[in-house]
PDB file of N, CA and C in Angstrom:
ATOM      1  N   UNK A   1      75.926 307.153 331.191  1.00  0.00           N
ATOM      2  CA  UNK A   1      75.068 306.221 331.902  1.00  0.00           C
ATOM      3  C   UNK A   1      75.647 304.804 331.790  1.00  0.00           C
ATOM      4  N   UNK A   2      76.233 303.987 333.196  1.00  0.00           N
ATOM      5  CA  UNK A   2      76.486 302.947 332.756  1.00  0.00           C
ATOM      6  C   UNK A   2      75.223 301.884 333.094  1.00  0.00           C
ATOM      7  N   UNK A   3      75.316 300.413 332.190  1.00  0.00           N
ATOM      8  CA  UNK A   3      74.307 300.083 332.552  1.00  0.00           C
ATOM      9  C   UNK A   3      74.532 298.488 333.157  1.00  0.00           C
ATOM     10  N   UNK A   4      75.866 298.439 333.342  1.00  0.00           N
ATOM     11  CA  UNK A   4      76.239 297.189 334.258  1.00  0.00           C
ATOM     12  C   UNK A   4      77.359 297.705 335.221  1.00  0.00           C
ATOM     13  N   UNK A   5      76.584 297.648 336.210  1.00  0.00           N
ATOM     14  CA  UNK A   5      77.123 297.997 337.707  1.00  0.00           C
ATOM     15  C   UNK A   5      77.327 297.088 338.594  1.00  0.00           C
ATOM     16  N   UNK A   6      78.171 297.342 338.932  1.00  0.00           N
ATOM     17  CA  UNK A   6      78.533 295.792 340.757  1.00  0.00           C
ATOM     18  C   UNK A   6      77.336 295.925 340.947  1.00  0.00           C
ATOM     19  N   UNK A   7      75.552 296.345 341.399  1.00  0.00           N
ATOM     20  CA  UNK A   7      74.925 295.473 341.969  1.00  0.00           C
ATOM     21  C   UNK A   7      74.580 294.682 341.268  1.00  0.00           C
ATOM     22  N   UNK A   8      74.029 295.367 339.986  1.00  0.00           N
ATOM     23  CA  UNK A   8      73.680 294.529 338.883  1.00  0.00           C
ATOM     24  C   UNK A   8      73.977 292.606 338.815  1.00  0.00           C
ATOM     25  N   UNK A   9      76.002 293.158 338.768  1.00  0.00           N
ATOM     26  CA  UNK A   9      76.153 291.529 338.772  1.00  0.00           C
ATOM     27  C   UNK A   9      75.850 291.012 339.754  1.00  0.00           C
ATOM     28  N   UNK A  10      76.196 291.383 341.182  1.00  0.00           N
ATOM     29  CA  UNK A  10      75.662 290.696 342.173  1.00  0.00           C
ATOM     30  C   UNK A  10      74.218 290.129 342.155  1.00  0.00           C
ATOM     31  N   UNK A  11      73.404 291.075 341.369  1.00  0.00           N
ATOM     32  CA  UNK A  11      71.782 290.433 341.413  1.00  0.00           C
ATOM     33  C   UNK A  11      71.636 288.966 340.774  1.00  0.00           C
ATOM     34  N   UNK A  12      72.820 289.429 339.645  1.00  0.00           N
ATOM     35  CA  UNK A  12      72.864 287.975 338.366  1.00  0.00           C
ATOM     36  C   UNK A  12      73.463 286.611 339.216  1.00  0.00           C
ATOM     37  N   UNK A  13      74.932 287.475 339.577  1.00  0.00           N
ATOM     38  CA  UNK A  13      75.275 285.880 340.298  1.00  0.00           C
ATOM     39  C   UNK A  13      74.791 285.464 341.114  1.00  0.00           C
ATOM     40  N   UNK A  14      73.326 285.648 342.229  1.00  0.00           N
ATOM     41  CA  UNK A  14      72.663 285.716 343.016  1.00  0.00           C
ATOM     42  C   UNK A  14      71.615 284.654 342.541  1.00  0.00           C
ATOM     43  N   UNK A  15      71.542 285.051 341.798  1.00  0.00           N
ATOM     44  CA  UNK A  15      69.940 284.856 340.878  1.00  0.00           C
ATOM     45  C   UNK A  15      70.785 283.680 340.328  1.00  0.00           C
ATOM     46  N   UNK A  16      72.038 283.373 339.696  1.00  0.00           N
ATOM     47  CA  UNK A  16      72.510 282.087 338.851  1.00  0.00           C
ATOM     48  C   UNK A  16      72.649 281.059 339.723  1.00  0.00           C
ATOM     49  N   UNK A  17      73.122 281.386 341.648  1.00  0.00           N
ATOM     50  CA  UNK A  17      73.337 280.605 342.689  1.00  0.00           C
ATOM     51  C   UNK A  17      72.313 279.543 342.947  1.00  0.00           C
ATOM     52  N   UNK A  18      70.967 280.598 343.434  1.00  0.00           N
ATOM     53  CA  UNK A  18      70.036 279.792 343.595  1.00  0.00           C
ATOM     54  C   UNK A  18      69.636 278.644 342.699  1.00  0.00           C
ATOM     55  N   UNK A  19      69.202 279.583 341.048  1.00  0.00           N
ATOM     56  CA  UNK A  19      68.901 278.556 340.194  1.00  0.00           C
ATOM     57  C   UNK A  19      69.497 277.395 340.246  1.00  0.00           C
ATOM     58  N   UNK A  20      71.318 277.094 340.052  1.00  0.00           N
ATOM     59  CA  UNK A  20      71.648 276.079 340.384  1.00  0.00           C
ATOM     60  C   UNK A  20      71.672 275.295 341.685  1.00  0.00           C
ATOM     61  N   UNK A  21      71.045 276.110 342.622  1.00  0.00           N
ATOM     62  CA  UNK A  21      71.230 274.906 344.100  1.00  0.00           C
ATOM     63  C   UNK A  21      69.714 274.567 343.721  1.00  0.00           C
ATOM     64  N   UNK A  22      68.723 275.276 343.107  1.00  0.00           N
ATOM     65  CA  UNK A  22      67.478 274.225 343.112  1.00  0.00           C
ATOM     66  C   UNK A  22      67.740 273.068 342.737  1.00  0.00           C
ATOM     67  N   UNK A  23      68.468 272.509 341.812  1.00  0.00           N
ATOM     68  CA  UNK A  23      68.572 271.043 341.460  1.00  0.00           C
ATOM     69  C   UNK A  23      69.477 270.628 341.886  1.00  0.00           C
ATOM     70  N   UNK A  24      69.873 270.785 342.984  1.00  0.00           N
ATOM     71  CA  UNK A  24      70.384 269.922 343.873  1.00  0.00           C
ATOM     72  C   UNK A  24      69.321 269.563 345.520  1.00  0.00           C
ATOM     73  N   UNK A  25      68.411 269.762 345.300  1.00  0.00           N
ATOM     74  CA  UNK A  25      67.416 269.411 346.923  1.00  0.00           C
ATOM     75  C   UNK A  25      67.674 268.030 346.993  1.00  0.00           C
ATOM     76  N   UNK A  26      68.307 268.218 348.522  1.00  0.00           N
ATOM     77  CA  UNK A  26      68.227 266.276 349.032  1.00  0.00           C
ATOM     78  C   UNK A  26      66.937 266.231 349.349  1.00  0.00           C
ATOM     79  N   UNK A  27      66.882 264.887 348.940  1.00  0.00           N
ATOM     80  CA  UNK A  27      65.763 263.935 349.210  1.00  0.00           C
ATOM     81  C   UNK A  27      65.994 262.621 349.759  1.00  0.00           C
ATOM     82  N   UNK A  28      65.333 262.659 351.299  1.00  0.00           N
ATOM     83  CA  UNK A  28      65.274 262.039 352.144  1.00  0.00           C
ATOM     84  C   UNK A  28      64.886 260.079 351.862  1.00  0.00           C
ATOM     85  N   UNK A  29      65.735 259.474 352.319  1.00  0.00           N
ATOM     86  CA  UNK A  29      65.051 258.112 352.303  1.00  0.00           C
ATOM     87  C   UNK A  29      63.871 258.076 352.819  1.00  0.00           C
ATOM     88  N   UNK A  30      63.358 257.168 352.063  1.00  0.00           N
ATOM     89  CA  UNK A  30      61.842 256.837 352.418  1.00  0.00           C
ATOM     90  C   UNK A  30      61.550 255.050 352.632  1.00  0.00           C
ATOM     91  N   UNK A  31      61.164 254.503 354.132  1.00  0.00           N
ATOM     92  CA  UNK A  31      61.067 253.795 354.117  1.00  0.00           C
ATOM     93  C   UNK A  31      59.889 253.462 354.666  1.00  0.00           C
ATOM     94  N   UNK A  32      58.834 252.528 353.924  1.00  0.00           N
ATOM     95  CA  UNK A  32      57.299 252.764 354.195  1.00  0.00           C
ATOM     96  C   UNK A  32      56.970 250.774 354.257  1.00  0.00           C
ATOM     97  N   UNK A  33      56.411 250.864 355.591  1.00  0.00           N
ATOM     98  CA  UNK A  33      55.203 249.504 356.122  1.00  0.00           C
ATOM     99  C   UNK A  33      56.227 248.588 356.526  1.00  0.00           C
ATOM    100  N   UNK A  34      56.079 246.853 356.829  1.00  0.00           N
ATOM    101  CA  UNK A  34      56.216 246.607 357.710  1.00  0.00           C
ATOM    102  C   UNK A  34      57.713 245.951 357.454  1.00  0.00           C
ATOM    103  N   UNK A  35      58.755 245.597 358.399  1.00  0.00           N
ATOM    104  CA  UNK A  35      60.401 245.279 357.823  1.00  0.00           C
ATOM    105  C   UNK A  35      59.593 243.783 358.626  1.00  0.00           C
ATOM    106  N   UNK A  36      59.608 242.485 357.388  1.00  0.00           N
ATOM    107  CA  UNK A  36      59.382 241.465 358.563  1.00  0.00           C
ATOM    108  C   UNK A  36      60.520 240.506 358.521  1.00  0.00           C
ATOM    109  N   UNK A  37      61.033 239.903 359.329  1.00  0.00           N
ATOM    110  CA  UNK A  37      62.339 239.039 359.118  1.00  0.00           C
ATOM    111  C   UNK A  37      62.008 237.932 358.572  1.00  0.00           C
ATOM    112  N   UNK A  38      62.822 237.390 357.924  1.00  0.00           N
ATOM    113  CA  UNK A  38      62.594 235.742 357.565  1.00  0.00           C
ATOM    114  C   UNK A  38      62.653 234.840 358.302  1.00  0.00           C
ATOM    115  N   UNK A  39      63.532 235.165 359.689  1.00  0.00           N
ATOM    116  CA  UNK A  39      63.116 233.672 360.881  1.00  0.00           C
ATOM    117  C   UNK A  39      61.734 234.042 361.548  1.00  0.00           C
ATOM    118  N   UNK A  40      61.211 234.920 361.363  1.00  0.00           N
ATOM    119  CA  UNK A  40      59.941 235.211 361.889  1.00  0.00           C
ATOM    120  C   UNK A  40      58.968 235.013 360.894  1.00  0.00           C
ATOM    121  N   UNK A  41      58.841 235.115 360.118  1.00  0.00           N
ATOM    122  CA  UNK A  41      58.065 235.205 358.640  1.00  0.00           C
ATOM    123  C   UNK A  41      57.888 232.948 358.050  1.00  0.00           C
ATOM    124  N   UNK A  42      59.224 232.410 358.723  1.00  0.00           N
ATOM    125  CA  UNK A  42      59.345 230.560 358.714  1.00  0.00           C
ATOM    126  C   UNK A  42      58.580 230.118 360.053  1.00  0.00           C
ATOM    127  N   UNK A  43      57.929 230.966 360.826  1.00  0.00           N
ATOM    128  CA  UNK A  43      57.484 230.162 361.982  1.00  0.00           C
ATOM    129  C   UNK A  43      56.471 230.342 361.767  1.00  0.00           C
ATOM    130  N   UNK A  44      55.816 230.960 360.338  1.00  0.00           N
ATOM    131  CA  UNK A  44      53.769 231.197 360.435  1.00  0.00           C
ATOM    132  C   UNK A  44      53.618 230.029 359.809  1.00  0.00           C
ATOM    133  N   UNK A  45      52.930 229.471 360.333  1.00  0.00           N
ATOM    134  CA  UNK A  45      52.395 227.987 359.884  1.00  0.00           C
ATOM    135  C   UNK A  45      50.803 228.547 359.801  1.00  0.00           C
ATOM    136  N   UNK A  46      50.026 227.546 358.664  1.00  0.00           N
ATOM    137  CA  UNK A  46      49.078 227.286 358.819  1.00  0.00           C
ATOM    138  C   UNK A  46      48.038 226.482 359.886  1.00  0.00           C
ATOM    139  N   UNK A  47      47.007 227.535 359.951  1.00  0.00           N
ATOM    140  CA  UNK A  47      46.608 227.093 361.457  1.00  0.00           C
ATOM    141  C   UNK A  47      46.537 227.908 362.263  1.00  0.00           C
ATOM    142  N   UNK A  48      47.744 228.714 362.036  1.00  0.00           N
ATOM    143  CA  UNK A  48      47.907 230.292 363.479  1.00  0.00           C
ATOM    144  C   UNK A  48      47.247 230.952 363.655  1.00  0.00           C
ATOM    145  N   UNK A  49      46.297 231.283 364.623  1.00  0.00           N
ATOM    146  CA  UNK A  49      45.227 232.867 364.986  1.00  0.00           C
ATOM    147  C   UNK A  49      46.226 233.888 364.366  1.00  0.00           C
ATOM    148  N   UNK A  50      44.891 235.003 364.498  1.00  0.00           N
ATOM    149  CA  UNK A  50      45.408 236.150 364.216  1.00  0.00           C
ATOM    150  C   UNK A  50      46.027 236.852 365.499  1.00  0.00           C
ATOM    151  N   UNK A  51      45.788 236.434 366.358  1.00  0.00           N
ATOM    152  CA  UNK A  51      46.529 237.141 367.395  1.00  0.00           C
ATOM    153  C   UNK A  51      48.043 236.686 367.159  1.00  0.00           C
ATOM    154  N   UNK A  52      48.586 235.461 366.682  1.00  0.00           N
ATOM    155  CA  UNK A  52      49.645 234.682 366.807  1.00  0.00           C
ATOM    156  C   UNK A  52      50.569 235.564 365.869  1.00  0.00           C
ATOM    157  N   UNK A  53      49.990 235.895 364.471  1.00  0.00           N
ATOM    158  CA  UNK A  53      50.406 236.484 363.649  1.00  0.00           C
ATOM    159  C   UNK A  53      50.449 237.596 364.218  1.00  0.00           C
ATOM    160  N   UNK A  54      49.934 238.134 364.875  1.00  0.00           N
ATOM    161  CA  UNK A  54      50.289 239.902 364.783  1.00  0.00           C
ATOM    162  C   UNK A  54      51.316 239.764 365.878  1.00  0.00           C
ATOM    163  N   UNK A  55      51.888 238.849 366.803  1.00  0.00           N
ATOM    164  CA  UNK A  55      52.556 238.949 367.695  1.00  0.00           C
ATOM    165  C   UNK A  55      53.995 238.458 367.006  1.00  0.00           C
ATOM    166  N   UNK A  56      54.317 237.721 365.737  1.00  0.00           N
ATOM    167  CA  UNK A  56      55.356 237.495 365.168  1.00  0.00           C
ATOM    168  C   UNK A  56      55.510 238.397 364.176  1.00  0.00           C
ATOM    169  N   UNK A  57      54.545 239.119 363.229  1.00  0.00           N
ATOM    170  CA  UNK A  57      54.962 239.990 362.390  1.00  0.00           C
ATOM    171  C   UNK A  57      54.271 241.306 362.556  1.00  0.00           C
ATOM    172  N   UNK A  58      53.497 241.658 363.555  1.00  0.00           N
ATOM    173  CA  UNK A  58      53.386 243.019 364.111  1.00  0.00           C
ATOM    174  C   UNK A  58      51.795 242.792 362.914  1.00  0.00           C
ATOM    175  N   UNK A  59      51.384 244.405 363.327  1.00  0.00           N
ATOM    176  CA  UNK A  59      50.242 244.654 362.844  1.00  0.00           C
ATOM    177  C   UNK A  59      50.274 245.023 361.320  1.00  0.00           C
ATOM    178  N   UNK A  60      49.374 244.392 360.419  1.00  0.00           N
ATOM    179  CA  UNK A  60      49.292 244.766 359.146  1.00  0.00           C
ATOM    180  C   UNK A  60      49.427 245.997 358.508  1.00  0.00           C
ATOM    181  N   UNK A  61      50.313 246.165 357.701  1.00  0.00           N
ATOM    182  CA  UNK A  61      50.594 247.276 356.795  1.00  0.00           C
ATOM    183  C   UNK A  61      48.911 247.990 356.307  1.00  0.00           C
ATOM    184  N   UNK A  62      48.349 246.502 355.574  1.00  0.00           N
ATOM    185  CA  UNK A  62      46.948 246.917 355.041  1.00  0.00           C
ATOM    186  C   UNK A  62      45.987 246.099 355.458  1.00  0.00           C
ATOM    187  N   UNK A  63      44.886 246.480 356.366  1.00  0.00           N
ATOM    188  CA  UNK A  63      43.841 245.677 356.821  1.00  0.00           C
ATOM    189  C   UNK A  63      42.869 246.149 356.027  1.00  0.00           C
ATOM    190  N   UNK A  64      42.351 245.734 354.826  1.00  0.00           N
ATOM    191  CA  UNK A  64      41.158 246.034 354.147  1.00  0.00           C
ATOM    192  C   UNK A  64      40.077 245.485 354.753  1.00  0.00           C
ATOM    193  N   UNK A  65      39.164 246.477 354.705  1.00  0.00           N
ATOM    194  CA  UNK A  65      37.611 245.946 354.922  1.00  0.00           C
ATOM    195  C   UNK A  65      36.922 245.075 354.315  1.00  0.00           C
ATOM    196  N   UNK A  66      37.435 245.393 352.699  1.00  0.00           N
ATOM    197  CA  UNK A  66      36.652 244.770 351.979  1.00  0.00           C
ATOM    198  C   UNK A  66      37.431 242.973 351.637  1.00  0.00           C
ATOM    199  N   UNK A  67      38.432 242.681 352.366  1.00  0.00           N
ATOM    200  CA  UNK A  67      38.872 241.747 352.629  1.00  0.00           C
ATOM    201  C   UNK A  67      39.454 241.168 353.642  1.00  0.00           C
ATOM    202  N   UNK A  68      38.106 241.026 354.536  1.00  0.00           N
ATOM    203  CA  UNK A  68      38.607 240.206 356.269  1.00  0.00           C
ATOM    204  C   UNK A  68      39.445 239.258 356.499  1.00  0.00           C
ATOM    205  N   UNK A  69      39.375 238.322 355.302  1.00  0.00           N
ATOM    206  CA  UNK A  69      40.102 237.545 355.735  1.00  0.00           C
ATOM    207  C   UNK A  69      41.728 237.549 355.296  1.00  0.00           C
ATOM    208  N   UNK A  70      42.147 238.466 354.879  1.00  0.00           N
ATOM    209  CA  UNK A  70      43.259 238.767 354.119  1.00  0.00           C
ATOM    210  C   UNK A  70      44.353 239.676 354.928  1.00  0.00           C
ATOM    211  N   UNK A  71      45.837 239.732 355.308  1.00  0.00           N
ATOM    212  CA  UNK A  71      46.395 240.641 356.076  1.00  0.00           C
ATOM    213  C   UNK A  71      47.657 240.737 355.247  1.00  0.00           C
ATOM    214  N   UNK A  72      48.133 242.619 354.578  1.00  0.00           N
ATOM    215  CA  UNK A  72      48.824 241.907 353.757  1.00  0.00           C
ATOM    216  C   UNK A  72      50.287 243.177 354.317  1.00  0.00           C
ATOM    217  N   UNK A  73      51.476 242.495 354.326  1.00  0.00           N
ATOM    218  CA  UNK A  73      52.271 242.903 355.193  1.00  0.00           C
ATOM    219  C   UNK A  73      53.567 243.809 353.371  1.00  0.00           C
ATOM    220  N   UNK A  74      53.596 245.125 353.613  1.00  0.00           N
ATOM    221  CA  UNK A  74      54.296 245.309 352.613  1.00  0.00           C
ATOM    222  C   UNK A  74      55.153 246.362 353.364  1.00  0.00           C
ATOM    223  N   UNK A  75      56.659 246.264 352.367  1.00  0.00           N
ATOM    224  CA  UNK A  75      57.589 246.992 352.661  1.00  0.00           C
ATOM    225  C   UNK A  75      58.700 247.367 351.935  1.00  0.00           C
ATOM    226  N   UNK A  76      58.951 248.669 351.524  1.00  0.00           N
ATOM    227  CA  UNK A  76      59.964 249.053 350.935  1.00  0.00           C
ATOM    228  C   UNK A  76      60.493 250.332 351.383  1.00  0.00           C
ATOM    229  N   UNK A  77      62.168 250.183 350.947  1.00  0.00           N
ATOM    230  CA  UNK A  77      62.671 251.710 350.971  1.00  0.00           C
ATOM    231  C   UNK A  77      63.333 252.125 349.664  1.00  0.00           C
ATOM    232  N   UNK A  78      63.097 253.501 349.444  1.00  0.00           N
ATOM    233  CA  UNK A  78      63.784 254.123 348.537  1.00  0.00           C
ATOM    234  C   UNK A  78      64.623 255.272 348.334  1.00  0.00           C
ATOM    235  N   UNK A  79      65.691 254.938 348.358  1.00  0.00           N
ATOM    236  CA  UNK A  79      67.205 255.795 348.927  1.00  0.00           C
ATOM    237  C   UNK A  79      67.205 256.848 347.523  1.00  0.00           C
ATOM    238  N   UNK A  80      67.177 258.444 348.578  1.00  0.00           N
ATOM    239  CA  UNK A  80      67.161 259.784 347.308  1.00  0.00           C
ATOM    240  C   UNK A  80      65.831 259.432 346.130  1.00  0.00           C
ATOM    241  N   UNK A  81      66.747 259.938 344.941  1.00  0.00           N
ATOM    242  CA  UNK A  81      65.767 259.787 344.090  1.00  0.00           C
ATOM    243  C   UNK A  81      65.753 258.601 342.905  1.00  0.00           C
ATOM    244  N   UNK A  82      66.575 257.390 343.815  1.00  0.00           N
ATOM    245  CA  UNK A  82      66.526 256.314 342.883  1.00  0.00           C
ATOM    246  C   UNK A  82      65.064 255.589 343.220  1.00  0.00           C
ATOM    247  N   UNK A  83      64.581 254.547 342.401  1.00  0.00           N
ATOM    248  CA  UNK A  83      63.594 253.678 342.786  1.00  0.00           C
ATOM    249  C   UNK A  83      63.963 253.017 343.705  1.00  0.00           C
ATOM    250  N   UNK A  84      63.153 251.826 344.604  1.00  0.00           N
ATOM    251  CA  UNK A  84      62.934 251.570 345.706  1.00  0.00           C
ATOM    252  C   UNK A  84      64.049 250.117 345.363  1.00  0.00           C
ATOM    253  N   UNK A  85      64.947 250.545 346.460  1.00  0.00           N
ATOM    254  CA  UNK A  85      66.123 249.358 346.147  1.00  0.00           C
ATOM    255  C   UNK A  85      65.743 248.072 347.075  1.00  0.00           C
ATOM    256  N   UNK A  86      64.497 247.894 348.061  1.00  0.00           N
ATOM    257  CA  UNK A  86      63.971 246.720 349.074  1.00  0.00           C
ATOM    258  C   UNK A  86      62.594 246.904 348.479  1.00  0.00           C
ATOM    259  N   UNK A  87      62.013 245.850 348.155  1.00  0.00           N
ATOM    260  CA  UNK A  87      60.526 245.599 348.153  1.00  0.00           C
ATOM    261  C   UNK A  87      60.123 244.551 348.950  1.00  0.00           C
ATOM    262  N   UNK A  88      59.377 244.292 349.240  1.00  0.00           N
ATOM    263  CA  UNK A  88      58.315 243.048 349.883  1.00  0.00           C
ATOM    264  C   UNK A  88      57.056 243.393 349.895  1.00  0.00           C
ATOM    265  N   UNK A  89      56.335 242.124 349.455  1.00  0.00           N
ATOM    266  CA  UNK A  89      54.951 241.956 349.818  1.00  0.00           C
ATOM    267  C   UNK A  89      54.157 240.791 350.162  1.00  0.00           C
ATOM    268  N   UNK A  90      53.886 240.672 351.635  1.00  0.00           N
ATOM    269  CA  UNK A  90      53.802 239.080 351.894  1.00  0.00           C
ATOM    270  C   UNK A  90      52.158 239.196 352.212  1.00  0.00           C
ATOM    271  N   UNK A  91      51.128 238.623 351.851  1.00  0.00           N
ATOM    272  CA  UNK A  91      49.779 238.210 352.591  1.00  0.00           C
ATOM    273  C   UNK A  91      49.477 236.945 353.184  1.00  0.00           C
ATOM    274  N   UNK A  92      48.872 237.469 354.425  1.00  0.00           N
ATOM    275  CA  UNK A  92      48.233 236.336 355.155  1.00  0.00           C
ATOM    276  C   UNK A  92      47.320 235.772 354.857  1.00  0.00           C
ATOM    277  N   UNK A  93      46.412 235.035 354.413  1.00  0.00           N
ATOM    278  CA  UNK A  93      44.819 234.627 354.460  1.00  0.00           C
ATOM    279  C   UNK A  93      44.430 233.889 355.660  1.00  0.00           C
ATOM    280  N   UNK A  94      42.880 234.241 356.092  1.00  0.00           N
ATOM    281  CA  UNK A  94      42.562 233.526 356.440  1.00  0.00           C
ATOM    282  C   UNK A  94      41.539 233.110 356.351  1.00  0.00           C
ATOM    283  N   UNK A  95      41.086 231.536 357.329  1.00  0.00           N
ATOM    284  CA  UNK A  95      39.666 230.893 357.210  1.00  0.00           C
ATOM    285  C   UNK A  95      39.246 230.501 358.415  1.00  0.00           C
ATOM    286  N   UNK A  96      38.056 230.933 359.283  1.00  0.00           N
ATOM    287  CA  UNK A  96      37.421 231.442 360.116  1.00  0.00           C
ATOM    288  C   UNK A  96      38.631 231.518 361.060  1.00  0.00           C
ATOM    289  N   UNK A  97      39.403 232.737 361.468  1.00  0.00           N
ATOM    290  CA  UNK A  97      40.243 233.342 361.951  1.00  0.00           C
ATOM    291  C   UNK A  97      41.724 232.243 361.912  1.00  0.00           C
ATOM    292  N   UNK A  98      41.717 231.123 360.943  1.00  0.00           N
ATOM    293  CA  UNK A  98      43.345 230.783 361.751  1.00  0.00           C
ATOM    294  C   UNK A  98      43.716 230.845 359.699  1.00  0.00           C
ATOM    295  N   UNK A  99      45.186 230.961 360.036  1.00  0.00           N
ATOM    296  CA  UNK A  99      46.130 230.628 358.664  1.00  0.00           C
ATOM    297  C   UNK A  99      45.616 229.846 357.696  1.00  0.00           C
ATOM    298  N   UNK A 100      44.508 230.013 356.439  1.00  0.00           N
ATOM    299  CA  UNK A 100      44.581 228.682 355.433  1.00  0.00           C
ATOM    300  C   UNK A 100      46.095 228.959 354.602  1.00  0.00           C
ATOM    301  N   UNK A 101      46.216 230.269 354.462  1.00  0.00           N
ATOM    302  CA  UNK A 101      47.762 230.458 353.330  1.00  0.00           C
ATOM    303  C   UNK A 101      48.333 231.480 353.767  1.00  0.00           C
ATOM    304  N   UNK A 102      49.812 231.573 352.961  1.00  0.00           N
ATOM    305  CA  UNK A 102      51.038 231.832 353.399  1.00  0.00           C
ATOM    306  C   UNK A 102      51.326 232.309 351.930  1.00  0.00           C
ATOM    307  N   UNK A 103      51.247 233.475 351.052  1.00  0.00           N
ATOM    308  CA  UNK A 103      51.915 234.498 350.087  1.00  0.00           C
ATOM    309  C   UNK A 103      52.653 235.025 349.999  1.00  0.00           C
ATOM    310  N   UNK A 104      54.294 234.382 349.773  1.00  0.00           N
ATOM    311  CA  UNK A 104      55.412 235.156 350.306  1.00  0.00           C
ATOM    312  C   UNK A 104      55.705 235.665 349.188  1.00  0.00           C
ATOM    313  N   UNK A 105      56.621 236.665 348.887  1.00  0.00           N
ATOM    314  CA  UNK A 105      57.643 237.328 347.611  1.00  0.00           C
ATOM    315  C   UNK A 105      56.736 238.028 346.489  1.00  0.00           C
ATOM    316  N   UNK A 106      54.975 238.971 346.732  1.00  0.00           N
ATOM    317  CA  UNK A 106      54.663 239.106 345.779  1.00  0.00           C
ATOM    318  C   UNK A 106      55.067 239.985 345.082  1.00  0.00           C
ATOM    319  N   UNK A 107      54.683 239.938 344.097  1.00  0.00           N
ATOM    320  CA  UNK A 107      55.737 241.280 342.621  1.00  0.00           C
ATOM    321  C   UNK A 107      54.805 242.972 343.415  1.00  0.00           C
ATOM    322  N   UNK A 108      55.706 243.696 343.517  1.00  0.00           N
ATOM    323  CA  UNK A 108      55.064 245.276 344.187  1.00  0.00           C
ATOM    324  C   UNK A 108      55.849 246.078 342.657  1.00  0.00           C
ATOM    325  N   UNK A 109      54.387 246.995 342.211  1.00  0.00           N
ATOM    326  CA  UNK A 109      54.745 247.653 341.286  1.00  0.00           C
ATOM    327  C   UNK A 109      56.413 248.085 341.122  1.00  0.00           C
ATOM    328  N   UNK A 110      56.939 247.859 339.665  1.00  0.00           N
ATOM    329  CA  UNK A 110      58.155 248.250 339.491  1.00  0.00           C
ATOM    330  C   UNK A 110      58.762 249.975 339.651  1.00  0.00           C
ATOM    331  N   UNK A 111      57.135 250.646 339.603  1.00  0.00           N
ATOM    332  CA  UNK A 111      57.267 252.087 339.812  1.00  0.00           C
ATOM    333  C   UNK A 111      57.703 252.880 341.199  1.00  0.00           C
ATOM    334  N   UNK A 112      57.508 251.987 342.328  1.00  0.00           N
ATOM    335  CA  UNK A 112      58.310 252.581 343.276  1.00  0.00           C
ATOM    336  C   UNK A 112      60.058 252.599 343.556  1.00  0.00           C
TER     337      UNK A 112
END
């Protein structure tokens, strides 16, 4: 009776293939909310409607409810499975609909 046969190994080196291609799965860039430029991002002045703003930096990443007057524009990508090599997080405020402030460069968790 033998008890290692050609399928046998074939089952093993089969079975050793996969195991090692599991840790190799690509993983796709991920790039999430809004890319806003900096010559576009130097022309929001205080004062600007909200229509003005959404027509230079597009529509808000996050429009909270529970903060109307607030529009806050965030964006990063993160290439494979490193952390996120672009961050941004800029908010708008406002006071009865035009620009009181301008929040550029805020810190976005180090965990993405």
């Amino acid at each position: 009776m033998q008890l290692v046969t050609p399928k046998s190994i074939l089952v093993v080196l089969l079975l050793a293939t996969v195991l090692a291609m599991s840790g190799c799965v690509y993983r796709a860039n991920i790039s999430q909310g809004n890319i806003v430029e900096e010559e576009d991002l130097d022309q929001v002045e205080v004062g600007m409607t909200r229509n003005q703003i959404r027509f230079l930096l597009g529509t808000p990443m996050i429009d909270d409810p529970f903060h109307m007057n607030r529009w806050d524009y965030v964006y990063y990508v993160k290439i494979g499975r490193n952390d996120a090599s672009a961050k941004r997080w800029i908010s708008i405020l406002f006071d009865d609909d035009k620009v009181s402030e301008i929040r550029r460069n805020q810190e976005l968790s180090p965990a993405l």
